[in-house]
C-alpha atoms as a PDB file:
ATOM      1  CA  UNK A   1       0.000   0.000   0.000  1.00  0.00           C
ATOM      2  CA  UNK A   2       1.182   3.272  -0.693  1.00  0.00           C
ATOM      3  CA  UNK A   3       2.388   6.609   1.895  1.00  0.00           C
ATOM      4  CA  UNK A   4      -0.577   8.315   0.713  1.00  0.00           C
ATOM      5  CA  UNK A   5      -3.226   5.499   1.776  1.00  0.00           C
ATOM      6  CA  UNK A   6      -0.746   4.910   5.028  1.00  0.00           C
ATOM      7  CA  UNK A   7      -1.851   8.196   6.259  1.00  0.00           C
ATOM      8  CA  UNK A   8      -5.757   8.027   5.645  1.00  0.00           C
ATOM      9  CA  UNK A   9      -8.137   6.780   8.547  1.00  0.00           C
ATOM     10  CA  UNK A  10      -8.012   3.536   9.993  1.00  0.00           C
ATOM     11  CA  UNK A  11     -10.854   1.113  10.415  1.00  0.00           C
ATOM     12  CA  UNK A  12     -12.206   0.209  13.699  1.00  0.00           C
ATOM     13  CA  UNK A  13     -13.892  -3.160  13.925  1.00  0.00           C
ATOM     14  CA  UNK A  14     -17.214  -3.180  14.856  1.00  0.00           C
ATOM     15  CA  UNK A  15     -17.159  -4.237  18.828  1.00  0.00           C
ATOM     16  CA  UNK A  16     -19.884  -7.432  18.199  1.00  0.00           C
ATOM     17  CA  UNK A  17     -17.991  -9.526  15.883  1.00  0.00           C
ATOM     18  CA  UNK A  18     -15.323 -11.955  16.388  1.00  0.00           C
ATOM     19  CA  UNK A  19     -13.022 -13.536  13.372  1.00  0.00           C
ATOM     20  CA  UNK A  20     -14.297 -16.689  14.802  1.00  0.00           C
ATOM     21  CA  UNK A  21     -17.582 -15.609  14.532  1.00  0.00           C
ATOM     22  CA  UNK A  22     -17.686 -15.247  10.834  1.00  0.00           C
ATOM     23  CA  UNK A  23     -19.892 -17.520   8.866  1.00  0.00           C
ATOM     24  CA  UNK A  24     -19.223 -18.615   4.968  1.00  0.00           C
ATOM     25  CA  UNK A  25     -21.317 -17.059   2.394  1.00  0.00           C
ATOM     26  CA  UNK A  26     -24.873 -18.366   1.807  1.00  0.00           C
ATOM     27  CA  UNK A  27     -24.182 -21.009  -1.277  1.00  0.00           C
ATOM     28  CA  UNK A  28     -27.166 -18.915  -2.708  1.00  0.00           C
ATOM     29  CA  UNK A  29     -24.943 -15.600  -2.392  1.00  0.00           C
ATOM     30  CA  UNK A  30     -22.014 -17.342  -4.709  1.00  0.00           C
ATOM     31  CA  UNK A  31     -21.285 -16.523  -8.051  1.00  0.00           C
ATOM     32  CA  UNK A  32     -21.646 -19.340 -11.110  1.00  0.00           C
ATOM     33  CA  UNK A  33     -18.932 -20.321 -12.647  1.00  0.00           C
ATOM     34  CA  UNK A  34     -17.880 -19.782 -16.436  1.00  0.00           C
ATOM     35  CA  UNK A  35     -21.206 -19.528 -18.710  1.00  0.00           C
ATOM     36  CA  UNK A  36     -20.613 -23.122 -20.054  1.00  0.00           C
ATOM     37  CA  UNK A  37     -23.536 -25.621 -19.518  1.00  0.00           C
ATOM     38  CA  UNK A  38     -21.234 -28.348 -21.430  1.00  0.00           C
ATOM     39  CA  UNK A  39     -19.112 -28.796 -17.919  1.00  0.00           C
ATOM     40  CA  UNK A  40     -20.349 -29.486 -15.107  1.00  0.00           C
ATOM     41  CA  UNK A  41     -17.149 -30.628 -13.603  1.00  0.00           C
ATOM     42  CA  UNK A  42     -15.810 -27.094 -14.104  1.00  0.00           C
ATOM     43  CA  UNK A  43     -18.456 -25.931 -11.776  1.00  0.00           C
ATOM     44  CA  UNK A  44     -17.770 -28.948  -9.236  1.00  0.00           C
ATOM     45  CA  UNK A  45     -14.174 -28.108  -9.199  1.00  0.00           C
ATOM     46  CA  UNK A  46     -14.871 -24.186  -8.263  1.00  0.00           C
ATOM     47  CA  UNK A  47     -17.633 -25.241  -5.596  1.00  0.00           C
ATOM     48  CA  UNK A  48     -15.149 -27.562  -4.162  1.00  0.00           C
ATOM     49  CA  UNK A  49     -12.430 -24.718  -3.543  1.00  0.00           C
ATOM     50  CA  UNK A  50     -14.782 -21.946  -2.223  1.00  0.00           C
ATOM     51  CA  UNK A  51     -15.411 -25.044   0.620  1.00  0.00           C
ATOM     52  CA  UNK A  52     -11.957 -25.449   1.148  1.00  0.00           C
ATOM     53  CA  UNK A  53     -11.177 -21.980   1.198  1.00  0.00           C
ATOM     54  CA  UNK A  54     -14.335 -19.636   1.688  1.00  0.00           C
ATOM     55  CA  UNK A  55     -14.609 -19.108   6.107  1.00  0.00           C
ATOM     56  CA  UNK A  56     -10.585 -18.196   6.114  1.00  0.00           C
ATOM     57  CA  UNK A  57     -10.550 -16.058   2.895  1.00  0.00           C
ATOM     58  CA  UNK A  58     -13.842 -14.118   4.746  1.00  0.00           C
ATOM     59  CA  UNK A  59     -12.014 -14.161   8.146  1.00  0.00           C
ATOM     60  CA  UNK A  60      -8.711 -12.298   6.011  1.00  0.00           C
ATOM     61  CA  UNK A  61     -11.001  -9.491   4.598  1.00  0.00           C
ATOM     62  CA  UNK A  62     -12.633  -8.842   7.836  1.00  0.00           C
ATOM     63  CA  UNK A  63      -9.278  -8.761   9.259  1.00  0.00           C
ATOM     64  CA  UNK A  64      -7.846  -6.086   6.541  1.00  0.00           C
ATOM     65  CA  UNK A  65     -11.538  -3.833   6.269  1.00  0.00           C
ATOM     66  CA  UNK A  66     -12.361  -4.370   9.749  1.00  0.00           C
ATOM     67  CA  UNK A  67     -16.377  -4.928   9.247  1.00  0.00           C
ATOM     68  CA  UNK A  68     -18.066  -8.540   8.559  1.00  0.00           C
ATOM     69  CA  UNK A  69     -20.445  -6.119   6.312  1.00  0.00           C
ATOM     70  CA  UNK A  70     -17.396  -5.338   3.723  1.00  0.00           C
ATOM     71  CA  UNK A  71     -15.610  -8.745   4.265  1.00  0.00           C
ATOM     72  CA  UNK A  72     -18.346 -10.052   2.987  1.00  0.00           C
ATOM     73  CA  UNK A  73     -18.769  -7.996  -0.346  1.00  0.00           C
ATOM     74  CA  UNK A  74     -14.870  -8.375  -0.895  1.00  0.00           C
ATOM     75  CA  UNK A  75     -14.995 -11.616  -0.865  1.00  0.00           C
ATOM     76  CA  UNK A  76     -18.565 -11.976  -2.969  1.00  0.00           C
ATOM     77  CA  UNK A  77     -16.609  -9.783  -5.212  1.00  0.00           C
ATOM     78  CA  UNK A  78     -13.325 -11.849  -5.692  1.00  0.00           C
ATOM     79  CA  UNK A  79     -15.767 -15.048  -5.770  1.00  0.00           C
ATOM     80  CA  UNK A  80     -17.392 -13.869  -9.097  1.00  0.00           C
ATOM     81  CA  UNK A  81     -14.083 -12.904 -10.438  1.00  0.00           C
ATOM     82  CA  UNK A  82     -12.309 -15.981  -9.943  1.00  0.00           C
ATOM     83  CA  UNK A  83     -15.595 -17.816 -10.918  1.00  0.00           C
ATOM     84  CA  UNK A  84     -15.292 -15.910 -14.809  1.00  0.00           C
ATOM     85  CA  UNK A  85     -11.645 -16.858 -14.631  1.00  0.00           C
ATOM     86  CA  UNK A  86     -12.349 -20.235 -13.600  1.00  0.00           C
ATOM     87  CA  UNK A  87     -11.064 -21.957 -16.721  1.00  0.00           C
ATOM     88  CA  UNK A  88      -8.027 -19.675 -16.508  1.00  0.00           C
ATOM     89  CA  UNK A  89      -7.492 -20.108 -12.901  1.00  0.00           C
ATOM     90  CA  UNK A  90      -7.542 -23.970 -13.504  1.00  0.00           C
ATOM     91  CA  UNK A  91      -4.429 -23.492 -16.449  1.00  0.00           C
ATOM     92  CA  UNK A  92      -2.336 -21.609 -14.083  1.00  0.00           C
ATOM     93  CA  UNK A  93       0.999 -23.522 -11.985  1.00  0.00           C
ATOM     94  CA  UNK A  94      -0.964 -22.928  -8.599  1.00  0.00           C
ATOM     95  CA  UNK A  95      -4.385 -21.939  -8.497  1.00  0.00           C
ATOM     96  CA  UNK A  96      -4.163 -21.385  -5.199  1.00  0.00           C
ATOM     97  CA  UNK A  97      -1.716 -18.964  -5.553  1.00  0.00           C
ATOM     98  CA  UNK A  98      -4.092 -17.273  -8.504  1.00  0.00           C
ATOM     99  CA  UNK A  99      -6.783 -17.375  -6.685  1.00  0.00           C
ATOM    100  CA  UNK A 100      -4.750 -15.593  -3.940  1.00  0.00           C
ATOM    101  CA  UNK A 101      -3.886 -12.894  -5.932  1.00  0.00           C
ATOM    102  CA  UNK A 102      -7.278 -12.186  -6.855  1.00  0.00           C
ATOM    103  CA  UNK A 103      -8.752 -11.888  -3.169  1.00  0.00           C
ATOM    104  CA  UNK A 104      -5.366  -9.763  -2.097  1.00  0.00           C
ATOM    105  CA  UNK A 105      -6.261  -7.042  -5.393  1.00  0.00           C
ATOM    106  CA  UNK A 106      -9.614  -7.171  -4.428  1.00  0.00           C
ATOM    107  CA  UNK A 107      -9.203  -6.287  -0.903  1.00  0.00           C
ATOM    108  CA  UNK A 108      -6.725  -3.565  -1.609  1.00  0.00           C
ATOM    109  CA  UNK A 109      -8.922  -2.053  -3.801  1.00  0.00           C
ATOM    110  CA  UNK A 110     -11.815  -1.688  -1.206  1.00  0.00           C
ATOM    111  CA  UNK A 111      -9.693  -0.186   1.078  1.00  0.00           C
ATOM    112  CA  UNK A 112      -8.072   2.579  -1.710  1.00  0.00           C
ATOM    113  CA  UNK A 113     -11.994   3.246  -3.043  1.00  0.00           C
ATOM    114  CA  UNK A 114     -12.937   3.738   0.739  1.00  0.00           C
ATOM    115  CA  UNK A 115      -9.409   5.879   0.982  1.00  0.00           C
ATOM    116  CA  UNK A 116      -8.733   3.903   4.307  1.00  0.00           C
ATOM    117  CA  UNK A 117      -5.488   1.552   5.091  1.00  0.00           C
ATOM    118  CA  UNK A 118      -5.380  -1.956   6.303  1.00  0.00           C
ATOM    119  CA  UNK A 119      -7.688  -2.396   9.954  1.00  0.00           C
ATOM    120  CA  UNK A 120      -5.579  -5.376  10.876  1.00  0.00           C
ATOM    121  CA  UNK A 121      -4.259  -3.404  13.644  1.00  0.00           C
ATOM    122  CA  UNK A 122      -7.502  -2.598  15.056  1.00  0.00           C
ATOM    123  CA  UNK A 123      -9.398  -5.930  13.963  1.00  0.00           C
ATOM    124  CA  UNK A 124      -6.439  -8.351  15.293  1.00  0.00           C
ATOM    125  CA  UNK A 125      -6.005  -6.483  18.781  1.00  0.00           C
ATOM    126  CA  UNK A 126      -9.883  -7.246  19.087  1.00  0.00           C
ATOM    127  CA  UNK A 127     -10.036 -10.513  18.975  1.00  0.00           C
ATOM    128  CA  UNK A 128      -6.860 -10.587  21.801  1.00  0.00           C
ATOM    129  CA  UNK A 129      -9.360  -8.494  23.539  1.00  0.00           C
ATOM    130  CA  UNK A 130     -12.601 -10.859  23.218  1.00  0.00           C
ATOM    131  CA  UNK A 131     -10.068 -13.602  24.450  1.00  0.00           C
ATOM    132  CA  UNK A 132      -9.235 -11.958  27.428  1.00  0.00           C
ATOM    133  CA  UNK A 133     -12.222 -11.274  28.586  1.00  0.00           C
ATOM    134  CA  UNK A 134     -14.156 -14.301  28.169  1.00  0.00           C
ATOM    135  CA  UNK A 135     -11.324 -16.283  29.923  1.00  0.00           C
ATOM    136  CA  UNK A 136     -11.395 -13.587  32.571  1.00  0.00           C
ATOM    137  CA  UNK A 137      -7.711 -14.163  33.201  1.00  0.00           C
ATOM    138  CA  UNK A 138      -5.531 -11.897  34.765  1.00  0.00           C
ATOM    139  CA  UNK A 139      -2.118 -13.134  33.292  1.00  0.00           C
ATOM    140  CA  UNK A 140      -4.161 -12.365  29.810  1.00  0.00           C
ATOM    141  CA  UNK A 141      -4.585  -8.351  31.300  1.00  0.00           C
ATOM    142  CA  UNK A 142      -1.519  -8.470  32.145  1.00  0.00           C
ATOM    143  CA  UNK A 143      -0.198  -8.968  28.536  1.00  0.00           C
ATOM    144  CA  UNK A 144      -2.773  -6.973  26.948  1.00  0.00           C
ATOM    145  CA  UNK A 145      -0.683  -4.078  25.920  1.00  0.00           C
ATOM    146  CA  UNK A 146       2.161  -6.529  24.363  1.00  0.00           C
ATOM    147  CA  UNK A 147      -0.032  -8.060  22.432  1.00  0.00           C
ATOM    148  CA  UNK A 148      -1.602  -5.042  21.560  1.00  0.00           C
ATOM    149  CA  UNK A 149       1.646  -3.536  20.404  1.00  0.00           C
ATOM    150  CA  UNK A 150       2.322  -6.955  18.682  1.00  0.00           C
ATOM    151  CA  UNK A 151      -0.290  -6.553  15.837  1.00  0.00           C
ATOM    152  CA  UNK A 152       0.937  -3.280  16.076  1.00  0.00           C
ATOM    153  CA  UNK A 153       4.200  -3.981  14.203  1.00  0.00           C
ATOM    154  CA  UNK A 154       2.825  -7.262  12.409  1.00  0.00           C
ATOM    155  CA  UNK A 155       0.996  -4.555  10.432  1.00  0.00           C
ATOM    156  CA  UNK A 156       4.763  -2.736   9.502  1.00  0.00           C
ATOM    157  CA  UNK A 157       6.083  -6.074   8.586  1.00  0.00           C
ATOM    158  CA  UNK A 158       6.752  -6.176   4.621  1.00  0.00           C
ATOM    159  CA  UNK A 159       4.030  -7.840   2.815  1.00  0.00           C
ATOM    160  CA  UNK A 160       4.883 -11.425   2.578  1.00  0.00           C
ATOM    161  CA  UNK A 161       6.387 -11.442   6.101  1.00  0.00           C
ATOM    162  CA  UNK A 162       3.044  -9.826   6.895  1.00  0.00           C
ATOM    163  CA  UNK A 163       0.908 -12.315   4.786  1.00  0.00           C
ATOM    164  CA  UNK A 164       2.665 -15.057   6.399  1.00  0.00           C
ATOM    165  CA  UNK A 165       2.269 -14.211   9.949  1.00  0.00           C
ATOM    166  CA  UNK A 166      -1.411 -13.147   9.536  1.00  0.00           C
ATOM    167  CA  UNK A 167      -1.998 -16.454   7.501  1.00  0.00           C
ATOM    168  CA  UNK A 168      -0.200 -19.152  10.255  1.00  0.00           C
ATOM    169  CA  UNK A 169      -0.880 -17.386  13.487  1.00  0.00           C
ATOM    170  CA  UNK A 170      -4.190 -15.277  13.361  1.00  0.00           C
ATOM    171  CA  UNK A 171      -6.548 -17.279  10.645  1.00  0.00           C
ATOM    172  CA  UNK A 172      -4.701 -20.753  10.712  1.00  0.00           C
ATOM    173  CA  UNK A 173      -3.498 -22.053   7.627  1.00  0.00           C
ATOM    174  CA  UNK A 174      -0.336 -24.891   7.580  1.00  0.00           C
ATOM    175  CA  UNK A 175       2.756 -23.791   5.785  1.00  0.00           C
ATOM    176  CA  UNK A 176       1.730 -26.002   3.135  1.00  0.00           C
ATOM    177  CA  UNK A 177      -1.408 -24.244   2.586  1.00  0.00           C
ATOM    178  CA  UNK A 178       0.203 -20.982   2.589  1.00  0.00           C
ATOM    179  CA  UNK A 179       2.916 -21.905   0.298  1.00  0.00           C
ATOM    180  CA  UNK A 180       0.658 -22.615  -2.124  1.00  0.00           C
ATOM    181  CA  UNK A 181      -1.246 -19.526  -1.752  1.00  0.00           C
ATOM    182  CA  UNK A 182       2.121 -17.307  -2.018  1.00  0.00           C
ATOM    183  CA  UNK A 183       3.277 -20.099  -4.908  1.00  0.00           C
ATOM    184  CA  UNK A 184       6.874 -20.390  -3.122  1.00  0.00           C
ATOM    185  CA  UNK A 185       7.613 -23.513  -0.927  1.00  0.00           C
ATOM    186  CA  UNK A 186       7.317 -24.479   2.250  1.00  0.00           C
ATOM    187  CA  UNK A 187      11.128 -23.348   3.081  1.00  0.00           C
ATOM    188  CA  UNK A 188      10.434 -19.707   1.914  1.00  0.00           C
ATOM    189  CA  UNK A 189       7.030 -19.486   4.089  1.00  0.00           C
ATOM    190  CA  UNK A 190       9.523 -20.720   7.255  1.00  0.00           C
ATOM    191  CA  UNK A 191      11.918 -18.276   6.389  1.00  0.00           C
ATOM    192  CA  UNK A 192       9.617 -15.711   6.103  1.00  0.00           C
ATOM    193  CA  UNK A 193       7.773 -16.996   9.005  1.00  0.00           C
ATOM    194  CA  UNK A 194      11.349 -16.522  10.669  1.00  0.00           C
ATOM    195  CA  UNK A 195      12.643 -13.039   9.567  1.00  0.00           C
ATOM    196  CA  UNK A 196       9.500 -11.935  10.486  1.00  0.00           C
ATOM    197  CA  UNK A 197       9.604 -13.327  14.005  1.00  0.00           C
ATOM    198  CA  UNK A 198      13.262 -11.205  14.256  1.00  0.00           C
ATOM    199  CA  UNK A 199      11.964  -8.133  12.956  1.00  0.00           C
ATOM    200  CA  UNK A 200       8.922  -8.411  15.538  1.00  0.00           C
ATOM    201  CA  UNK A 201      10.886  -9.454  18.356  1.00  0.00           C
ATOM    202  CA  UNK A 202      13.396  -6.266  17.744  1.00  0.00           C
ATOM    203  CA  UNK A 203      10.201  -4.114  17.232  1.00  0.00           C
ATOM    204  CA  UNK A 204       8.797  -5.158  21.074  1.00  0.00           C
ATOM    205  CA  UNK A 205      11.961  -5.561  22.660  1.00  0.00           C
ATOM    206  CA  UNK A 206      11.982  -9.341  23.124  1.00  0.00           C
ATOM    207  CA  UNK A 207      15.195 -11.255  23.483  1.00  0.00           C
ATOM    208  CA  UNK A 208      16.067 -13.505  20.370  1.00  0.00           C
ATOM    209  CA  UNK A 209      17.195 -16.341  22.478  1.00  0.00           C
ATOM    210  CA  UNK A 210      13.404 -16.289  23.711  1.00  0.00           C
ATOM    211  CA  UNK A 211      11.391 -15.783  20.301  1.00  0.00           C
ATOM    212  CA  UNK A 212      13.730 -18.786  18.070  1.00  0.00           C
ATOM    213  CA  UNK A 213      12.106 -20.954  20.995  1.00  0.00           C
ATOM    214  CA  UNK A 214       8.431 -19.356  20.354  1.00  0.00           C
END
């Protein structure tokens, strides 16, 4: 994202909705894919990857526009894309990582039409919130402000450390999963996983002895 959207104002996530929260599209709400009665499997195949894929690719919009409300018409939106590229989508090395690309463009260009930048700050710290206060812990208070300060500079991480962090630790997807979504292999996503982890754990203060062994 560029200085210019940098500076305009953040999202704030709306106080009743948890990442965990979010449910998949209605299969009503999703697009068709390719206009070709002749193949059927075509449609099969796109069904069976908005199943695999559809509650985390929701949870990663809400995360970046900070409302279930636009999460939900990003994602309808990259949906009927990818469904008229379908055929295209299928030719490509990784369709994951195709179909990646898609969502990513889509949600950056919500948030330059609605001149704001990326809410993950905001969304992320909420959910650390929400945690802490259903488990009523104390330890949890205690490290409030750390972990608020940790999405904090996940947020200033460069983009594929970023992607990778937000993919593995906030919505949950195996470095296998994500290295086919970034179309590198599962080496690069550790050592992006890892460089990230350094510039995080120089960002808060933490010793490196402690976050190798985290």
């Amino acid at each position: 994202m560029s200085a210019d959207r940098d500076r305009l104002r953040p999202a704030c996530a709306p106080a009743h909705v948890h990442t965990a929260e979010l449910a998949p599209l209605p299969r009503g709400s999703l697009p068709d894919v390719a206009q070709d009665p002749f193949d059927r499997q075509l449609s099969i195949t796109f069904e069976a990857f908005l199943a695999t894929h559809a509650r985390k690719w929701l949870t990663y919009a809400y995360l970046h526009t900070g409302s279930e409300a636009a999460a939900r018409e990003v994602t309808r939106a990259a949906y009927g894309r990818l469904g008229r590229l379908w055929p295209h989508a299928l030719r490509q090395a990784s369709v994951e990582a195709y179909a990646w690309s898609v969502l990513k463009e889509r949600v950056v260009e919500w948030l330059y039409d609605h001149q704001q930048p990326t809410a993950l700050t905001e969304t992320a710290a909420f959910a650390v919130v929400t945690h802490a206060l259903l488990r009523e812990c104390q330890q949890q208070f205690a490290m409030l402000e750390s972990q608020l300060g940790l999405y904090a500079a996940i947020a200033r991480l460069p983009e594929r450390q970023c992607d990778v962090i937000v993919l593995r630790h906030v919505i949950g997807y195996s470095d296998a999963q994500i290295g086919s979504l970034l179309g590198v292999d599962e080496v690069t996503v550790r050592s992006y996983a890892s460089r990230g982890k350094r510039k995080l754990a120089a960002a808060l203060g933490i010793d490196q002895g402690y976050s190798r062994g985290n």
